[in-house]
PDB file of N, CA and C in Angstrom:
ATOM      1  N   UNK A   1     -15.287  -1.094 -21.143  1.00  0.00           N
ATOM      2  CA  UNK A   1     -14.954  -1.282 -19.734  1.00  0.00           C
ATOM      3  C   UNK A   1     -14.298  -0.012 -19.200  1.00  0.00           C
ATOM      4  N   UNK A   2     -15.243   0.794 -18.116  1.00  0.00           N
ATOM      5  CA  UNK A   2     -14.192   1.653 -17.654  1.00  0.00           C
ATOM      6  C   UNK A   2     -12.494   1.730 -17.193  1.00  0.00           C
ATOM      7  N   UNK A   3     -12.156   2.490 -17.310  1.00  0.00           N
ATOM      8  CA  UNK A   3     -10.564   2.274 -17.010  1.00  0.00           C
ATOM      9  C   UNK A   3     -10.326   2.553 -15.389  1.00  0.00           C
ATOM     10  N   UNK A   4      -9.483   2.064 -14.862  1.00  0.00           N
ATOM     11  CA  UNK A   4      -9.186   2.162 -13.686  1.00  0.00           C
ATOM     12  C   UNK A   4      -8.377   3.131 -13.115  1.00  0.00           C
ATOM     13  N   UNK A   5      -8.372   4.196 -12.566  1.00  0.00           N
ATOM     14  CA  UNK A   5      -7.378   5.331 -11.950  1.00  0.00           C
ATOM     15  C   UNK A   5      -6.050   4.355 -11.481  1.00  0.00           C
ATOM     16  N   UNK A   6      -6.649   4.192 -10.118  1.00  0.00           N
ATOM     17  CA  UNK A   6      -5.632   3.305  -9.811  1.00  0.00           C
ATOM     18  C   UNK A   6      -5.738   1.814  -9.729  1.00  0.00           C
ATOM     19  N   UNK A   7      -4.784   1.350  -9.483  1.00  0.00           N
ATOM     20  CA  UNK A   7      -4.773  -0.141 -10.281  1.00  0.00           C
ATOM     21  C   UNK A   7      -4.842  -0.831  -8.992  1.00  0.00           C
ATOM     22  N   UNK A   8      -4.501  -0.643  -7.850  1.00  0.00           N
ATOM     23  CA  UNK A   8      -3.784  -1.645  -6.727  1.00  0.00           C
ATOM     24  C   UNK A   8      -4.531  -1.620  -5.262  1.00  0.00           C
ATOM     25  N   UNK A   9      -5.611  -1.964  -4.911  1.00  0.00           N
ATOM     26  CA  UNK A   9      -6.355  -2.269  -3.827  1.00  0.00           C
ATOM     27  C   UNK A   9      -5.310  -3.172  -2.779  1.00  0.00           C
ATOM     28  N   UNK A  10      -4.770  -1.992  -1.885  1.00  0.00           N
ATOM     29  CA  UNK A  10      -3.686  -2.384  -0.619  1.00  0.00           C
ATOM     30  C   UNK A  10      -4.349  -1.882   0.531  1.00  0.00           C
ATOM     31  N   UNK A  11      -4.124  -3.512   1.122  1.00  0.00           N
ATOM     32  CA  UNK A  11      -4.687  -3.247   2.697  1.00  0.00           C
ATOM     33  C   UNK A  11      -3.216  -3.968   3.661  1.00  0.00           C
ATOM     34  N   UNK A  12      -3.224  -3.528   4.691  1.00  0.00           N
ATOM     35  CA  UNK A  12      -2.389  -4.466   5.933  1.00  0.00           C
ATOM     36  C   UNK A  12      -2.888  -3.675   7.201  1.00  0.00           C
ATOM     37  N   UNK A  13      -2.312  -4.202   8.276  1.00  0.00           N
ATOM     38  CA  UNK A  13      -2.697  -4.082   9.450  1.00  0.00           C
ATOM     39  C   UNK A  13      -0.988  -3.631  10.023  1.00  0.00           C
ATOM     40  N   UNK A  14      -1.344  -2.343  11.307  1.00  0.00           N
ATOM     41  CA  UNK A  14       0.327  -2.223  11.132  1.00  0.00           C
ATOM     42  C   UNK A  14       0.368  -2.522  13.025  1.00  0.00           C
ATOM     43  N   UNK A  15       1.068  -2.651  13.714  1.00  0.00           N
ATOM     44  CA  UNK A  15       1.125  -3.175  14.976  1.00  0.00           C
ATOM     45  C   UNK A  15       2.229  -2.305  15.553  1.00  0.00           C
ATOM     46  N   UNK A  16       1.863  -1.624  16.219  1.00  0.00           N
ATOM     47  CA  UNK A  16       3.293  -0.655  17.012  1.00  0.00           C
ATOM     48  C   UNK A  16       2.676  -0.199  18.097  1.00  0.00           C
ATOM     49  N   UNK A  17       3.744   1.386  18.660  1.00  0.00           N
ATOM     50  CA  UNK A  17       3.695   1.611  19.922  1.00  0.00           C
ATOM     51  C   UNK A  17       2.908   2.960  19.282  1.00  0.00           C
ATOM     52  N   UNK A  18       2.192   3.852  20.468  1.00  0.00           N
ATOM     53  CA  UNK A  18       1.437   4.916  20.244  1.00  0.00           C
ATOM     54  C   UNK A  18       1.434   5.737  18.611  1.00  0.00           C
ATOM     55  N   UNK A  19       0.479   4.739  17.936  1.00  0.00           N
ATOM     56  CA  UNK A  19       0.764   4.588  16.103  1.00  0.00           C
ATOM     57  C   UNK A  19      -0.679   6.015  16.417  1.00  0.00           C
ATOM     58  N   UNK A  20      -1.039   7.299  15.672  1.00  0.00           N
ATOM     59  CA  UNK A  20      -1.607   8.095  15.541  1.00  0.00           C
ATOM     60  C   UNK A  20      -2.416   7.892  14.433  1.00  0.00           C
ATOM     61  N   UNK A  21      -3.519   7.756  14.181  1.00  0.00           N
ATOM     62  CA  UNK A  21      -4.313   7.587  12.888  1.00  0.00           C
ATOM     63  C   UNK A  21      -4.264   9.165  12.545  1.00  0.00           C
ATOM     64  N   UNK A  22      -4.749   9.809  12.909  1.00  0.00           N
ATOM     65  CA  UNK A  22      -5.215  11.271  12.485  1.00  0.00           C
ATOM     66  C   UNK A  22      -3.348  11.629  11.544  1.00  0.00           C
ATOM     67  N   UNK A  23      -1.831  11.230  12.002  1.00  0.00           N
ATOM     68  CA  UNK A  23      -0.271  11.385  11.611  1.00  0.00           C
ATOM     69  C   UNK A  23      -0.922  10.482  10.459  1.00  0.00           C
ATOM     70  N   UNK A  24      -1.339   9.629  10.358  1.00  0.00           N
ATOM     71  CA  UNK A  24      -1.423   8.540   9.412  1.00  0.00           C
ATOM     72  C   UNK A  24      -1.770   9.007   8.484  1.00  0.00           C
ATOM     73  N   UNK A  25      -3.124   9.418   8.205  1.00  0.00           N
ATOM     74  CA  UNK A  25      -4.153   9.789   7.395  1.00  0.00           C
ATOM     75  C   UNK A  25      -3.290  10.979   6.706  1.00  0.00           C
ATOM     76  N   UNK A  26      -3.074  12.019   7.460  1.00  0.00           N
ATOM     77  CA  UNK A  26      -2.440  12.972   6.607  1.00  0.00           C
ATOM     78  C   UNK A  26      -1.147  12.872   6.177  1.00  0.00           C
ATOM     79  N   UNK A  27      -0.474  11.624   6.519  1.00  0.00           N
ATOM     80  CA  UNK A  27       0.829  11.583   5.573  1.00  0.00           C
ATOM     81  C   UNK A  27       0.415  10.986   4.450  1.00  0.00           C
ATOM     82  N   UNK A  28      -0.375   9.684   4.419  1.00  0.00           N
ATOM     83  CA  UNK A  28      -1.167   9.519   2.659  1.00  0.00           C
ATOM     84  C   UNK A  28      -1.148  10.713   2.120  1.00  0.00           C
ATOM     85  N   UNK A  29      -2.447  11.487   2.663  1.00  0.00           N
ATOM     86  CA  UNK A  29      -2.902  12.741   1.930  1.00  0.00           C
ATOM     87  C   UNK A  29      -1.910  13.483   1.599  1.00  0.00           C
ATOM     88  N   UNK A  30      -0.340  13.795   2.267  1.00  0.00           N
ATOM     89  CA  UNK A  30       0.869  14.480   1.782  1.00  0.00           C
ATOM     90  C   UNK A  30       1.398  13.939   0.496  1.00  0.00           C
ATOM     91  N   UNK A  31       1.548  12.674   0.976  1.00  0.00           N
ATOM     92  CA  UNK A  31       2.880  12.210   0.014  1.00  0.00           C
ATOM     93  C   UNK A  31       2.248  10.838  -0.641  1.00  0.00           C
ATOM     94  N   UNK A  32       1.099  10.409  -0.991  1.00  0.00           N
ATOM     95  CA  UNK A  32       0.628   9.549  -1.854  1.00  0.00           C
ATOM     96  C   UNK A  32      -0.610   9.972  -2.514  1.00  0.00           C
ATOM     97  N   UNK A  33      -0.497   9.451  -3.725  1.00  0.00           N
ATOM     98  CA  UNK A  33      -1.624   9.718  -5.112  1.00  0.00           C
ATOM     99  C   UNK A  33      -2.425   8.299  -4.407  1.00  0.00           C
ATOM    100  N   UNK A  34      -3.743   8.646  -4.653  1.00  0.00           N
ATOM    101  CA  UNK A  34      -4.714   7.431  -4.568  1.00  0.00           C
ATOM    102  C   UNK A  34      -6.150   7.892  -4.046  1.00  0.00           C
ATOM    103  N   UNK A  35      -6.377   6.798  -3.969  1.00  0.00           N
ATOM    104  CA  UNK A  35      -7.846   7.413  -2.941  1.00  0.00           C
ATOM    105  C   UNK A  35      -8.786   6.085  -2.377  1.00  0.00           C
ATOM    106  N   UNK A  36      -9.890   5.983  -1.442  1.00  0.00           N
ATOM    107  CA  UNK A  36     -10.292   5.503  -0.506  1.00  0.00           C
ATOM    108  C   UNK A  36     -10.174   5.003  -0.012  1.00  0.00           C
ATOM    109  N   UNK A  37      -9.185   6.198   0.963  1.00  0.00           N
ATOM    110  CA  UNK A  37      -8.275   5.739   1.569  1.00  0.00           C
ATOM    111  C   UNK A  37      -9.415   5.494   3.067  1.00  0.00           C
ATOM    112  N   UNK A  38      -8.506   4.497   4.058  1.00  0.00           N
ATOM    113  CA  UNK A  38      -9.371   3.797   5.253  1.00  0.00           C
ATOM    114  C   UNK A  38      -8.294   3.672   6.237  1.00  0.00           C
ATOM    115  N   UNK A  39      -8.134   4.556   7.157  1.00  0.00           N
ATOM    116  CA  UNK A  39      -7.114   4.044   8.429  1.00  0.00           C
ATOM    117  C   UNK A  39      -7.885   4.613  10.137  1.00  0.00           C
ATOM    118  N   UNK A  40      -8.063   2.726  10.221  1.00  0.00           N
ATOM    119  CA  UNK A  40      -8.605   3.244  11.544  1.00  0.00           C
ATOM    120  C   UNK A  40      -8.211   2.106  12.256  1.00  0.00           C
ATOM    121  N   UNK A  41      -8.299   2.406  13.542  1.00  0.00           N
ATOM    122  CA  UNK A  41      -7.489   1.730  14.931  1.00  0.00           C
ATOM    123  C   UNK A  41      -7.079   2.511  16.415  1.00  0.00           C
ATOM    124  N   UNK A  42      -6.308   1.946  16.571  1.00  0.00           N
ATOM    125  CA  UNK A  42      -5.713   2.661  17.987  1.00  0.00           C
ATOM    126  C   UNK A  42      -4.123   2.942  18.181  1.00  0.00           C
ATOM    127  N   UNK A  43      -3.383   3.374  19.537  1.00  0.00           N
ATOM    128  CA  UNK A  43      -2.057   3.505  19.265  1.00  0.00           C
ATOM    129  C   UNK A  43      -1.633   2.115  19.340  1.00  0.00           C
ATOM    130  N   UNK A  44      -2.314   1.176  19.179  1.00  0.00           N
ATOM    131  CA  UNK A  44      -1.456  -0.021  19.002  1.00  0.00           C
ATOM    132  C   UNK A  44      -1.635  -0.730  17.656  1.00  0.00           C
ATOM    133  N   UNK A  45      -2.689  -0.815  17.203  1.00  0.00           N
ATOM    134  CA  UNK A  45      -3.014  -1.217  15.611  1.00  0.00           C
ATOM    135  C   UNK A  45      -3.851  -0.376  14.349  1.00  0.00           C
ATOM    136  N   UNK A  46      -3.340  -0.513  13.579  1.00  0.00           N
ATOM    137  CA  UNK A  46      -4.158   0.357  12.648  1.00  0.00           C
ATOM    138  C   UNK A  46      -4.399  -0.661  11.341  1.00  0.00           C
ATOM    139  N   UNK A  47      -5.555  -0.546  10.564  1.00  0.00           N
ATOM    140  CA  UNK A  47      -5.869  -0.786   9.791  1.00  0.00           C
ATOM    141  C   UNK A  47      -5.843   0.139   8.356  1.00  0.00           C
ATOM    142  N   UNK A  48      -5.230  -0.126   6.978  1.00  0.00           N
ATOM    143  CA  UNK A  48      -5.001   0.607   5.660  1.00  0.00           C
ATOM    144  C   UNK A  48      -5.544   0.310   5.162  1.00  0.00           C
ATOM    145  N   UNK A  49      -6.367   0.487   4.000  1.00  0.00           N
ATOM    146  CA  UNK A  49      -6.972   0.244   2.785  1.00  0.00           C
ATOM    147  C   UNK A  49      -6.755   1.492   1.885  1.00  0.00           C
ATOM    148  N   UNK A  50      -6.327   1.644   0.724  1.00  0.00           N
ATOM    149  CA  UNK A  50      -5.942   2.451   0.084  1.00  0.00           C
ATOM    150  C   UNK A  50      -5.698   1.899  -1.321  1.00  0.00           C
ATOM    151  N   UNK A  51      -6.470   2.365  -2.565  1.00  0.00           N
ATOM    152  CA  UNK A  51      -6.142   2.557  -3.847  1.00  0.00           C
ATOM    153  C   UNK A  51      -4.882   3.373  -4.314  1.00  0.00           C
ATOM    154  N   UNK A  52      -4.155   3.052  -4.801  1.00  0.00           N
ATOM    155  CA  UNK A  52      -2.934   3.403  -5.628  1.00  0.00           C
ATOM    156  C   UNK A  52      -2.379   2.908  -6.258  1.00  0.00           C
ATOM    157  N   UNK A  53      -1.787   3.460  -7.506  1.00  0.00           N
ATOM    158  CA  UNK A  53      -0.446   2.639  -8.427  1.00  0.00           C
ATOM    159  C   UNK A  53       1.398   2.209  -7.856  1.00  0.00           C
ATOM    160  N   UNK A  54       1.005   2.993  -6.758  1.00  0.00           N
ATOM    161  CA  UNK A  54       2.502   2.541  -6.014  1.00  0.00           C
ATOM    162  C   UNK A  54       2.280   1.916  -4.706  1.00  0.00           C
ATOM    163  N   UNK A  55       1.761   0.132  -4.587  1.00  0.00           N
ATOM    164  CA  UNK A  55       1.894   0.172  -2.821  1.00  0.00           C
ATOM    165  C   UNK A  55       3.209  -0.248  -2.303  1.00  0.00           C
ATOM    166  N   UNK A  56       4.293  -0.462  -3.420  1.00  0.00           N
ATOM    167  CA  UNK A  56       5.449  -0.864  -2.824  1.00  0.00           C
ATOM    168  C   UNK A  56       5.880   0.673  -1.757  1.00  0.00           C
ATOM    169  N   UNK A  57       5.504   1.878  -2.317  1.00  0.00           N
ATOM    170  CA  UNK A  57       5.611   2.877  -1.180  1.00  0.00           C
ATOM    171  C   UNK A  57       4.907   3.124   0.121  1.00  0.00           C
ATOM    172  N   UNK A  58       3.660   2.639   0.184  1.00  0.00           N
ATOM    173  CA  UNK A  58       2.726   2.160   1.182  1.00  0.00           C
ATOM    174  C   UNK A  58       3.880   1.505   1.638  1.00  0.00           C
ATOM    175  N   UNK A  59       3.810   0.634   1.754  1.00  0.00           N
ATOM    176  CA  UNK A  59       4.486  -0.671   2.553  1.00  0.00           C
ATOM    177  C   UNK A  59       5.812   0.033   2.640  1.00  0.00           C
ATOM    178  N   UNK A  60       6.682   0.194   2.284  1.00  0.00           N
ATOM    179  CA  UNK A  60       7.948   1.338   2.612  1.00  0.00           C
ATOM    180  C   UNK A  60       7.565   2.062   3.847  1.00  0.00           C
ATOM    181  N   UNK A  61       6.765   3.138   4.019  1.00  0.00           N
ATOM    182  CA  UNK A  61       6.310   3.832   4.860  1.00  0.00           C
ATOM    183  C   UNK A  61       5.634   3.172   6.047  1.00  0.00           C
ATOM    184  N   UNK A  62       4.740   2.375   5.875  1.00  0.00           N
ATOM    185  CA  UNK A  62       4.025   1.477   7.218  1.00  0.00           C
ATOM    186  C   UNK A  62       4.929   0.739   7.563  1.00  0.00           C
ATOM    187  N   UNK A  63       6.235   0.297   6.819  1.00  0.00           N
ATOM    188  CA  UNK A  63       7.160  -0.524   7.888  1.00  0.00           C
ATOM    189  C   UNK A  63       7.854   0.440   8.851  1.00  0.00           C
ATOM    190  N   UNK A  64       7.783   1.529   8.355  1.00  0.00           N
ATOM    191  CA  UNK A  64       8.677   2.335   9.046  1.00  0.00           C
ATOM    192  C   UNK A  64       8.160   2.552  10.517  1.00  0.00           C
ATOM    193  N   UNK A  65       7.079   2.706  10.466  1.00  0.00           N
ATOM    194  CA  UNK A  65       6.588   3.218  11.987  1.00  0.00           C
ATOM    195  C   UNK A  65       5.682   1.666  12.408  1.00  0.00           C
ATOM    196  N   UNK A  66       5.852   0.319  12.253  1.00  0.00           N
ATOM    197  CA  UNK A  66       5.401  -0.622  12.907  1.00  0.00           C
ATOM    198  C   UNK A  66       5.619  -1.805  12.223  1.00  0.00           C
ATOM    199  N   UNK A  67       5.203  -2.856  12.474  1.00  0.00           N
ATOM    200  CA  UNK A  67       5.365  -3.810  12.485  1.00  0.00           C
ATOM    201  C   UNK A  67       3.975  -4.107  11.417  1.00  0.00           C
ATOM    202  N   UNK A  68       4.612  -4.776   9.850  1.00  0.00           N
ATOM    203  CA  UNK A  68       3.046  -4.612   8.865  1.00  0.00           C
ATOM    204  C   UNK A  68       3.127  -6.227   8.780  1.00  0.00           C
ATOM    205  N   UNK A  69       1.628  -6.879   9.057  1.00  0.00           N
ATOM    206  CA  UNK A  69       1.206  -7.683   8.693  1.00  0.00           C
ATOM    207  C   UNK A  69      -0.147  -8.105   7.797  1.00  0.00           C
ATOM    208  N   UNK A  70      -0.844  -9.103   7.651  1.00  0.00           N
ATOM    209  CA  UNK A  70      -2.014  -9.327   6.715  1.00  0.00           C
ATOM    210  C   UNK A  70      -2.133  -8.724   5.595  1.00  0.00           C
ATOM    211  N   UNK A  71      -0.715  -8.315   4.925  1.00  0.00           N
ATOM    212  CA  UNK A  71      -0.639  -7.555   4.315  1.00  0.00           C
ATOM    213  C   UNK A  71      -1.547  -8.520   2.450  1.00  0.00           C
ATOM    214  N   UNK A  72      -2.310  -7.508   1.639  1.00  0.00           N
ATOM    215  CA  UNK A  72      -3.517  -7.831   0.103  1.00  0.00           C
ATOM    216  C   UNK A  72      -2.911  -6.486  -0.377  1.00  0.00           C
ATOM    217  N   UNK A  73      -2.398  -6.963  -1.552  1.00  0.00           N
ATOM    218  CA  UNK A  73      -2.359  -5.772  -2.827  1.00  0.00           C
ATOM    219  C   UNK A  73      -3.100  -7.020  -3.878  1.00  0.00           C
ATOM    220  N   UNK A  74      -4.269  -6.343  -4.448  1.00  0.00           N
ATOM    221  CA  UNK A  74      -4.891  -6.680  -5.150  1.00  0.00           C
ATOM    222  C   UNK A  74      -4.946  -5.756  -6.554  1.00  0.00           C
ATOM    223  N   UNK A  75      -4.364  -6.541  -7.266  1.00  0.00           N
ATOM    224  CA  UNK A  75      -4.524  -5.672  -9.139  1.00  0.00           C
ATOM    225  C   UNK A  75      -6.170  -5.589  -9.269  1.00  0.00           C
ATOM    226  N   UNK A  76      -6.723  -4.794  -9.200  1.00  0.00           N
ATOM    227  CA  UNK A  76      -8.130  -4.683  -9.780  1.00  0.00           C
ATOM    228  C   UNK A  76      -8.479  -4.392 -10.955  1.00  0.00           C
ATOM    229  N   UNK A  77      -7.155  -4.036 -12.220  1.00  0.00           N
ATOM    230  CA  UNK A  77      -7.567  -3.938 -13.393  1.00  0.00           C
ATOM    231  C   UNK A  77      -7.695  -5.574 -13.519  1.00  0.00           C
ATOM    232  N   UNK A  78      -6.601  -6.882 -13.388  1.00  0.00           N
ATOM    233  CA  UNK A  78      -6.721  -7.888 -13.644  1.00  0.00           C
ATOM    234  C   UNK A  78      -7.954  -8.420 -13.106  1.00  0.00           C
ATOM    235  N   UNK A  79      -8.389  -8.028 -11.915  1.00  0.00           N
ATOM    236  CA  UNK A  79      -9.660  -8.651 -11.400  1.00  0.00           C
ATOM    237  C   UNK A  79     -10.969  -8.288 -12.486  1.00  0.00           C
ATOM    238  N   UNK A  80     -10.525  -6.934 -13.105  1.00  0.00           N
ATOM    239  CA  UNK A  80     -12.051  -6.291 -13.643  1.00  0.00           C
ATOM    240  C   UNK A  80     -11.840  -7.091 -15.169  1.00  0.00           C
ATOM    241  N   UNK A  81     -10.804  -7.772 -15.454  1.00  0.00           N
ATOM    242  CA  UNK A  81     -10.448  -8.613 -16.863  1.00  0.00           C
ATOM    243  C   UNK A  81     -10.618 -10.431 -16.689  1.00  0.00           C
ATOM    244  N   UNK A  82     -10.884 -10.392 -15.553  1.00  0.00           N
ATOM    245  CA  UNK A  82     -11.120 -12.063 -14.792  1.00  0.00           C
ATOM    246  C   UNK A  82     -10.193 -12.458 -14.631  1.00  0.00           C
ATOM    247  N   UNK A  83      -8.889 -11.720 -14.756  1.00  0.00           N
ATOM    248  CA  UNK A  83      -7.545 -12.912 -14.762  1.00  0.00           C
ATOM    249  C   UNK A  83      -7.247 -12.993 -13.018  1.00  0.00           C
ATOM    250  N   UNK A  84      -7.790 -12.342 -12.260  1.00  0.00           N
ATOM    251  CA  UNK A  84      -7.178 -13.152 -11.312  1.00  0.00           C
ATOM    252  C   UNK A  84      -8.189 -14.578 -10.617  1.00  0.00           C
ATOM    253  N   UNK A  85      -7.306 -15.540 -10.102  1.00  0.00           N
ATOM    254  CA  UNK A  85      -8.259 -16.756 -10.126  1.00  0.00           C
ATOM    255  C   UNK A  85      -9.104 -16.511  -8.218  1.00  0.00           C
TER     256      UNK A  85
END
């Protein structure tokens, strides 16, 4: 079974005032390890999807600049082992 880079398939939706996707995108790319990564929306909502081993820092950071809801961190090593139900 291949091994997994990163382990943690995190998505939420973030809800604020003039939120910048293009500020968004390149603060991942600064200051988080991961990859396919997905942020798109407007200055009022944005959408995340992002692979990484840390989304408790995701979520740190997207609270900061809005309001995070619908928030899925999904283990995908457990998914690729069947344990999640």
């Amino acid at each position: 079974m291949e091994e997994t880079e990163y382990r943690y398939d995190t998505q939420l939706l973030i809800e604020g005032n003039d939120l910048d996707e293009e500020k968004i995108k390149q603060y991942f790319t600064d200051n988080f390890d991961g990859d396919c990564l997905l942020v798109v929306g407007d200055s009022d909502l944005i959408k995340i999807h992002f692979h990484t081993n840390e989304p408790w820092d995701v979520l740190k950071y997207c609270s900061s600049i809005g309001e995070i809801f619908d928030i899925v961190i999904e283990d995908m090593v457990r998914q690729s082992f069947g344990l999640d139900g």
